[in-house]
Protein backbone atom coordinates (compact mmCIF):
# COMPACT_ATOMS: atom_id res chain seq x y z
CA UNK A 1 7.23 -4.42 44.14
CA UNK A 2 3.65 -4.30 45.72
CA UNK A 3 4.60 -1.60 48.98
CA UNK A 4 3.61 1.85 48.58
CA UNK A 5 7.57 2.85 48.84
CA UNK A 6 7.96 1.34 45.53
CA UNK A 7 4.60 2.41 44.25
CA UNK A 8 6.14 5.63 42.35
CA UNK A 9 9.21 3.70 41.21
CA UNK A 10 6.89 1.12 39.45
CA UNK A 11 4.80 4.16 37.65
CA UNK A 12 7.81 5.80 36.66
CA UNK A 13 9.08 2.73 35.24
CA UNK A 14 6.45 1.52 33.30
CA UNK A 15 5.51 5.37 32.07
CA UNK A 16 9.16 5.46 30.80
CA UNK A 17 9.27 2.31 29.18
CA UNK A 18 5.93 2.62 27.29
CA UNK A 19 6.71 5.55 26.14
CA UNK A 20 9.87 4.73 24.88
CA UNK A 21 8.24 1.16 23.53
CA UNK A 22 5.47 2.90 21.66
CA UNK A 23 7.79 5.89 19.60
CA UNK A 24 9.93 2.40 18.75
CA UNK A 25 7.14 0.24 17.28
CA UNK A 26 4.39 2.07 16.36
CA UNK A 27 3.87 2.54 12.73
CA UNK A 28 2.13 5.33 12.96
CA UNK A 29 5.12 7.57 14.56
CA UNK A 30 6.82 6.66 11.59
CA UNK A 31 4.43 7.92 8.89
CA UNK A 32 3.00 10.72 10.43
CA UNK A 33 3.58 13.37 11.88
CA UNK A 34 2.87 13.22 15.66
CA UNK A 35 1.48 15.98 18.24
CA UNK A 36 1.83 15.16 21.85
CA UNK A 37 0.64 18.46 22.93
CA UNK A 38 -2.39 19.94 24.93
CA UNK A 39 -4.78 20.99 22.70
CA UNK A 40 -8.50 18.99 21.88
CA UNK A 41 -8.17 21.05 18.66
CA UNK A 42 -5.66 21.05 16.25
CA UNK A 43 -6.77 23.53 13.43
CA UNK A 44 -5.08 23.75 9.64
CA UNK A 45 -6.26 25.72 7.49
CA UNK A 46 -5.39 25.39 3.49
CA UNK A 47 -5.48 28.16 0.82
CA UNK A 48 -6.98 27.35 -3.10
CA UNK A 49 -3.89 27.17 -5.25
CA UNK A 50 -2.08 29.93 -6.87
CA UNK A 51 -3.03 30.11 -10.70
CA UNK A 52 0.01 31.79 -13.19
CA UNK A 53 -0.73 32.97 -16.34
CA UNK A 54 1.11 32.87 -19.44
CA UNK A 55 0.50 35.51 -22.15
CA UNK A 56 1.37 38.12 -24.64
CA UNK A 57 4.09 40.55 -23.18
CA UNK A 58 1.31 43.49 -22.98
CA UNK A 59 2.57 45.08 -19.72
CA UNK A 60 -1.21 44.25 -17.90
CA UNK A 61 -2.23 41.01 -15.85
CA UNK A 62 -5.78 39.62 -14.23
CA UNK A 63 -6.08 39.72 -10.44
CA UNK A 64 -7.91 36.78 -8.85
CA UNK A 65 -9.41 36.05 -5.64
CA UNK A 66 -8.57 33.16 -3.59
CA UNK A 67 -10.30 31.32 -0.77
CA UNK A 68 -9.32 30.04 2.58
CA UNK A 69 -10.82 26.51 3.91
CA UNK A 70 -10.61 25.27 7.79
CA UNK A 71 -9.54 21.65 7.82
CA UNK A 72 -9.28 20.38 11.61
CA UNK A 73 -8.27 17.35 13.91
CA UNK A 74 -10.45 16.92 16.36
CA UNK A 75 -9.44 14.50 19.51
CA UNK A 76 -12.95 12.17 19.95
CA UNK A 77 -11.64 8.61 20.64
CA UNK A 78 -10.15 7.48 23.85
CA UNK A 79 -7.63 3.90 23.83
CA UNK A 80 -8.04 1.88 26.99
CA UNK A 81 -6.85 -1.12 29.05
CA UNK A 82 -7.61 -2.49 32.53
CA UNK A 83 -7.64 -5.12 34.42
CA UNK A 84 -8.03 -6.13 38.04
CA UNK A 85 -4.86 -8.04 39.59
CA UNK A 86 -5.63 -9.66 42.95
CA UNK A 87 -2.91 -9.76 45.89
CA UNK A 88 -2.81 -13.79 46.12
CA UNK A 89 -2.08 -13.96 42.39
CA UNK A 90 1.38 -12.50 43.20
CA UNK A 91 1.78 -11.00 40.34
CA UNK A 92 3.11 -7.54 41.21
CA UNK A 93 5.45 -9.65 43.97
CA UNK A 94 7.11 -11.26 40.99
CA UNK A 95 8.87 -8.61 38.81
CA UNK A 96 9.55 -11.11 35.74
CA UNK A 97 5.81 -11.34 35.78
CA UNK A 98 5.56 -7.80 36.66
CA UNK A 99 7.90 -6.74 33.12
CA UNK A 100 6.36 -9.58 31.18
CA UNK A 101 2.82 -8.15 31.82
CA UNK A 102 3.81 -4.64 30.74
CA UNK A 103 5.33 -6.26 27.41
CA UNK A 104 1.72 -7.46 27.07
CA UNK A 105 -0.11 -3.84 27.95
CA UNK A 106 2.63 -2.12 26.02
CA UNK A 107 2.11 -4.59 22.47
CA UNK A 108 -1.83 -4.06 22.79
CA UNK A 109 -1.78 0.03 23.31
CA UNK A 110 0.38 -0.15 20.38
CA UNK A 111 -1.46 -2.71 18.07
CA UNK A 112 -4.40 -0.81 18.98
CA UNK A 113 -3.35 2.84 18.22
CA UNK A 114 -1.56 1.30 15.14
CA UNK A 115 -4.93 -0.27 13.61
CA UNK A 116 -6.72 3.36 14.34
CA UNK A 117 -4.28 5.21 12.25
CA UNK A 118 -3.41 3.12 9.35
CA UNK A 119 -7.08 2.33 8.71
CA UNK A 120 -8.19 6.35 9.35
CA UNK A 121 -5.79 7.91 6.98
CA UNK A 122 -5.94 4.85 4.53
CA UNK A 123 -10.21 5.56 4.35
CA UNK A 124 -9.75 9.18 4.58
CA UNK A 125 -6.91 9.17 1.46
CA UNK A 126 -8.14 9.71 -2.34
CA UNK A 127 -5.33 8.46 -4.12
CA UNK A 128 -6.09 4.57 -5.57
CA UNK A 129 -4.17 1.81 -7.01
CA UNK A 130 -5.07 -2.22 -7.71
CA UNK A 131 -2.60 -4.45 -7.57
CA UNK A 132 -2.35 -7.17 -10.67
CA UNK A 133 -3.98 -10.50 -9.21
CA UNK A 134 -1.99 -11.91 -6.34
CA UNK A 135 -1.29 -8.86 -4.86
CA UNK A 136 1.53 -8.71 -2.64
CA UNK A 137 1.59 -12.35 -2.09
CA UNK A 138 3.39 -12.60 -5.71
CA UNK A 139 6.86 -12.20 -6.36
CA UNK A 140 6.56 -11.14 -9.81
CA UNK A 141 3.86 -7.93 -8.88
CA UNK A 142 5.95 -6.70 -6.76
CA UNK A 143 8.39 -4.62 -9.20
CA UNK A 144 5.37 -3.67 -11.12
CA UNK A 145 3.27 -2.60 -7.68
CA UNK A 146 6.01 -0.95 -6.39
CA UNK A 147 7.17 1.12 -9.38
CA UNK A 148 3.66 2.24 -9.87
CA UNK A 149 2.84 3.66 -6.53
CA UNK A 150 5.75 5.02 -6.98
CA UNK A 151 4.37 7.02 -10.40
CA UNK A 152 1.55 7.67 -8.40
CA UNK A 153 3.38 10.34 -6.02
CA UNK A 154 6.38 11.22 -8.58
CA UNK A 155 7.10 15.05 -8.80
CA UNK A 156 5.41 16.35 -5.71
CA UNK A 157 7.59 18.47 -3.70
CA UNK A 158 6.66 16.85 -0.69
CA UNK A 159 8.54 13.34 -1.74
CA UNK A 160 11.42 14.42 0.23
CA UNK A 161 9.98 13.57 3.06
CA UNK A 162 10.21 9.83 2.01
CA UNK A 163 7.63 7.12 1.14
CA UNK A 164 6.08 4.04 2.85
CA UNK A 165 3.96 0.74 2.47
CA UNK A 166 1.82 -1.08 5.22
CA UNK A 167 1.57 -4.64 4.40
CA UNK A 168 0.37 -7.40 6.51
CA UNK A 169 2.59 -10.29 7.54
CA UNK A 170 0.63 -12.49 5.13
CA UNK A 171 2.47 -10.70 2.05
CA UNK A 172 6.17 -11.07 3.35
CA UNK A 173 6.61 -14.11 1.27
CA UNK A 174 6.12 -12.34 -2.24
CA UNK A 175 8.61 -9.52 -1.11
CA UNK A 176 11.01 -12.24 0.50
CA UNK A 177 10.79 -13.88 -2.74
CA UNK A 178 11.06 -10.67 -5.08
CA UNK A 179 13.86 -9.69 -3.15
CA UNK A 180 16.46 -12.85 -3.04
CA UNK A 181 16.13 -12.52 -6.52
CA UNK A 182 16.58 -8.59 -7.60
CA UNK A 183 19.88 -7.55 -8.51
CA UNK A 184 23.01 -9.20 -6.40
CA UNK A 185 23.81 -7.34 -3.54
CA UNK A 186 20.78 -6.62 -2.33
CA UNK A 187 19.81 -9.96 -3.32
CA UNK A 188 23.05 -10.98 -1.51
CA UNK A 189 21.89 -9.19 1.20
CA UNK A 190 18.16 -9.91 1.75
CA UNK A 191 19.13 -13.60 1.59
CA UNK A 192 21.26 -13.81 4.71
CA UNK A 193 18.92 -11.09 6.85
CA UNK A 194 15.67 -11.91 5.46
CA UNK A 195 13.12 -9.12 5.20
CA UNK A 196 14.79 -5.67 4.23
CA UNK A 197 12.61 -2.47 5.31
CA UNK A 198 13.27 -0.48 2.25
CA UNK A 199 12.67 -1.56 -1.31
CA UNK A 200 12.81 1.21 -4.36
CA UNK A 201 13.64 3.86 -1.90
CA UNK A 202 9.73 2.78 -0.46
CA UNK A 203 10.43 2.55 3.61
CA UNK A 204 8.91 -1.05 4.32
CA UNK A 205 6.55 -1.65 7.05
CA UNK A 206 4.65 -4.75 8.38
CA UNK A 207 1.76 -5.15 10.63
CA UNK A 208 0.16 -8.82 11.71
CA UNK A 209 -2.58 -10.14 10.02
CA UNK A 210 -5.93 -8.94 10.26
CA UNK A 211 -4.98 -5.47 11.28
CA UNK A 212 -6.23 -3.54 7.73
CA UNK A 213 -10.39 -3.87 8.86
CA UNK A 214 -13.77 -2.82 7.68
CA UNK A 215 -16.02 -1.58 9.90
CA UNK A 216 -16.39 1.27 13.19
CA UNK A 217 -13.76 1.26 15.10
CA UNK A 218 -14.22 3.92 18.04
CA UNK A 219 -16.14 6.79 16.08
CA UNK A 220 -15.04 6.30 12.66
CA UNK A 221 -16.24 3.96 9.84
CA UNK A 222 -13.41 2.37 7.92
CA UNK A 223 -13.07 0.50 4.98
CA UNK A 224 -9.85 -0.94 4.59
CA UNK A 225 -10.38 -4.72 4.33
CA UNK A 226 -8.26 -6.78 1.65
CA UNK A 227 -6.24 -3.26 1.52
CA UNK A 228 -2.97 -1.94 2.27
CA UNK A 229 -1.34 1.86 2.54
CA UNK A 230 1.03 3.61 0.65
CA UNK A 231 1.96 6.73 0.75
CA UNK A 232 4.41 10.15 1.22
CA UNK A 233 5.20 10.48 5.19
CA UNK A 234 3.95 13.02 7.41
CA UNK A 235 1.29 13.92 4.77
CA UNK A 236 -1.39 13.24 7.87
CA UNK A 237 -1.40 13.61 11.81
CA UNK A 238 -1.58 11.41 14.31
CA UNK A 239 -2.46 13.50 17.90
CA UNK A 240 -1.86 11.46 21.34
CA UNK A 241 -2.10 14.56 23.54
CA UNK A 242 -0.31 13.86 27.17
CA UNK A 243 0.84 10.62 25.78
CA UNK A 244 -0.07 6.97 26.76
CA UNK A 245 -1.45 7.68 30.85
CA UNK A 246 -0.98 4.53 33.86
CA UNK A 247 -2.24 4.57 37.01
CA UNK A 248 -2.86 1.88 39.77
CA UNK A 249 -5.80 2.08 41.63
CA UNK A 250 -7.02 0.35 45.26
CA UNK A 251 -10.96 -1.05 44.98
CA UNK A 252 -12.85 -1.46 48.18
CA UNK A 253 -13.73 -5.03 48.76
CA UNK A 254 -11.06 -6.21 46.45
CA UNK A 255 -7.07 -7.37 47.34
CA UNK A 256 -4.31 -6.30 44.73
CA UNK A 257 -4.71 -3.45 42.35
CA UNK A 258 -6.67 -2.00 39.65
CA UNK A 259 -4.54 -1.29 36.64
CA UNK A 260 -5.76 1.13 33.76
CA UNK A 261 -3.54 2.13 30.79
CA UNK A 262 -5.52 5.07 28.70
CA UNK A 263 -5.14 7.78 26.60
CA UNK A 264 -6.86 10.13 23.59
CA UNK A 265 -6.26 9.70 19.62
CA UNK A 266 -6.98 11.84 17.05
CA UNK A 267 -6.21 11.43 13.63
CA UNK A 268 -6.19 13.92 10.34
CA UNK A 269 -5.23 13.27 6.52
CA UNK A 270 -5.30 16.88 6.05
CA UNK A 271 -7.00 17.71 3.06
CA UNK A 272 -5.13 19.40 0.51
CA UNK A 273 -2.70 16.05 0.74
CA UNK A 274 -4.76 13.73 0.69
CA UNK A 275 -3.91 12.56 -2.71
CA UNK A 276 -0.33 11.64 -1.19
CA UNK A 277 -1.93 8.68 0.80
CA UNK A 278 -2.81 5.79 -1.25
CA UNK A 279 -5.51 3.39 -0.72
CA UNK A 280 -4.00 0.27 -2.24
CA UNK A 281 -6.85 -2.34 -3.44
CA UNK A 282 -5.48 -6.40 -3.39
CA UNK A 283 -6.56 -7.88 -6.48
């Protein structure tokens, strides 16, 4: 695997298969909407909201003005990984070592652009909810969570697009628990599979522990520690324009290869939904 014959054949495999890897597993293609095209600026633009009047039948009505806002997604954070393999470590001779690195590459690109967009759109969203005390963890909140961030999106139009929850792996247990012991069939059900993705219609997703944070990460300050997300899909954007990018490089004075994995994020919880993306609060 290491002769320049096989060079493109190696590229073209690991493009293919990260690609494929990442639209898969990453949470983030799943709640937003995604925009792999060309442009730095992706611009959206909302309108003030109709008013309707209801009065006497008089034959006369009120004209009123409206206003136009720009909302924008701007791309301003790059995702990177690189690393230096040397020719005596072998390990672009070996391809089970080859494939097992790229697993590696391919699970940190996508924990990476995963922690970026859940913890962007879950700062950036106004809606709120605190769980009773135990959070997730207990069996007997989650009924009561679930039906009320359901109430909290109930009657918007834009419910058809479906609903989600990002927990962490720490709160599988309550939902394990909660639902081996719902109902019969689906209690039936969740005992011999374990963990089912969809509970009250709510699409289920879980990311490891650790990955809702406080703090900067790249150029934006979240605040998403001891939180999770809830909210209607495709409500925000996530842009990854070209895609995730590879490329093998030779460095003078060094044997092997240089490998780099990169690409650009942007992400946007447009506005005039915002309200549709919940900020959940672990009590």
């Amino acid at each position: 695997m290491n002769t320049i014959a096989t060079l493109s054949y190696r590229e073209k495999y690991f493009k293919s298969t990260l690609e494929t890897a990442l639209r898969a597993a990453l949470v983030a293609e799943k709640i937003c909407q995604v925009d792999r095209g060309d442009a730095f600026v992706i611009r959206n633009p909302y309108q003030t909201a109709p008013t309707t009047v209801v009065a006497t039948l008089t034959g006369a009505y009120t004209v009123s003005a409206y206003t136009t806002t720009n909302d924008s997604l701007t791309i301003t954070d790059t995702f990177s990984s690189a690393e230096h393999v040397y020719d005596h470590e072998n390990l672009l001779n070996n391809y089970d070592m080859f494939a097992a690195r790229m697993d590696d590459l391919m699970y940190s690109v996508k924990a990476s652009i995963d922690n970026f967009v859940i913890n962007y759109i879950g700062t950036d969203g106004t809606g709120t909810y605190t769980t009773p005390t135990g959070g997730f963890t207990t069996a007997a909140n989650i009924n009561v969570i679930c039906s009320n961030l359901l109430s909290k999106v109930a009657g918007y139009s834009e419910t058809y697009h479906g609903t989600y929850l990002v927990i962490e792996s720490t709160d599988i247990p309550g939902f394990v628990q909660a639902q081996a012991t719902n109902g019969f069939n689906f209690a039936d059900s969740a005992l011999r599979n374990g963990l089912i993705g969809n509970y009250m219609g709510i699409d289920i997703f879980v990311v490891p522990s650790g990955s809702f944070t406080s703090g900067t990460i790249g150029t934006k300050t979240m605040a998403m520690s001891a939180h999770r997300l809830f909210g209607v899909k495709n409500m925000c954007t996530y842009a990854a324009p070209r895609g995730v990018q590879y490329e093998e490089k030779s460095v003078s004075s060094k044997t092997g290869k240089e490998i780099v994995v990169w690409g650009y994020i942007g992400v946007a919880a447009w506005i005039p939904k915002r309200s549709l993306t919940v900020d959940i609060t672990l009590a």
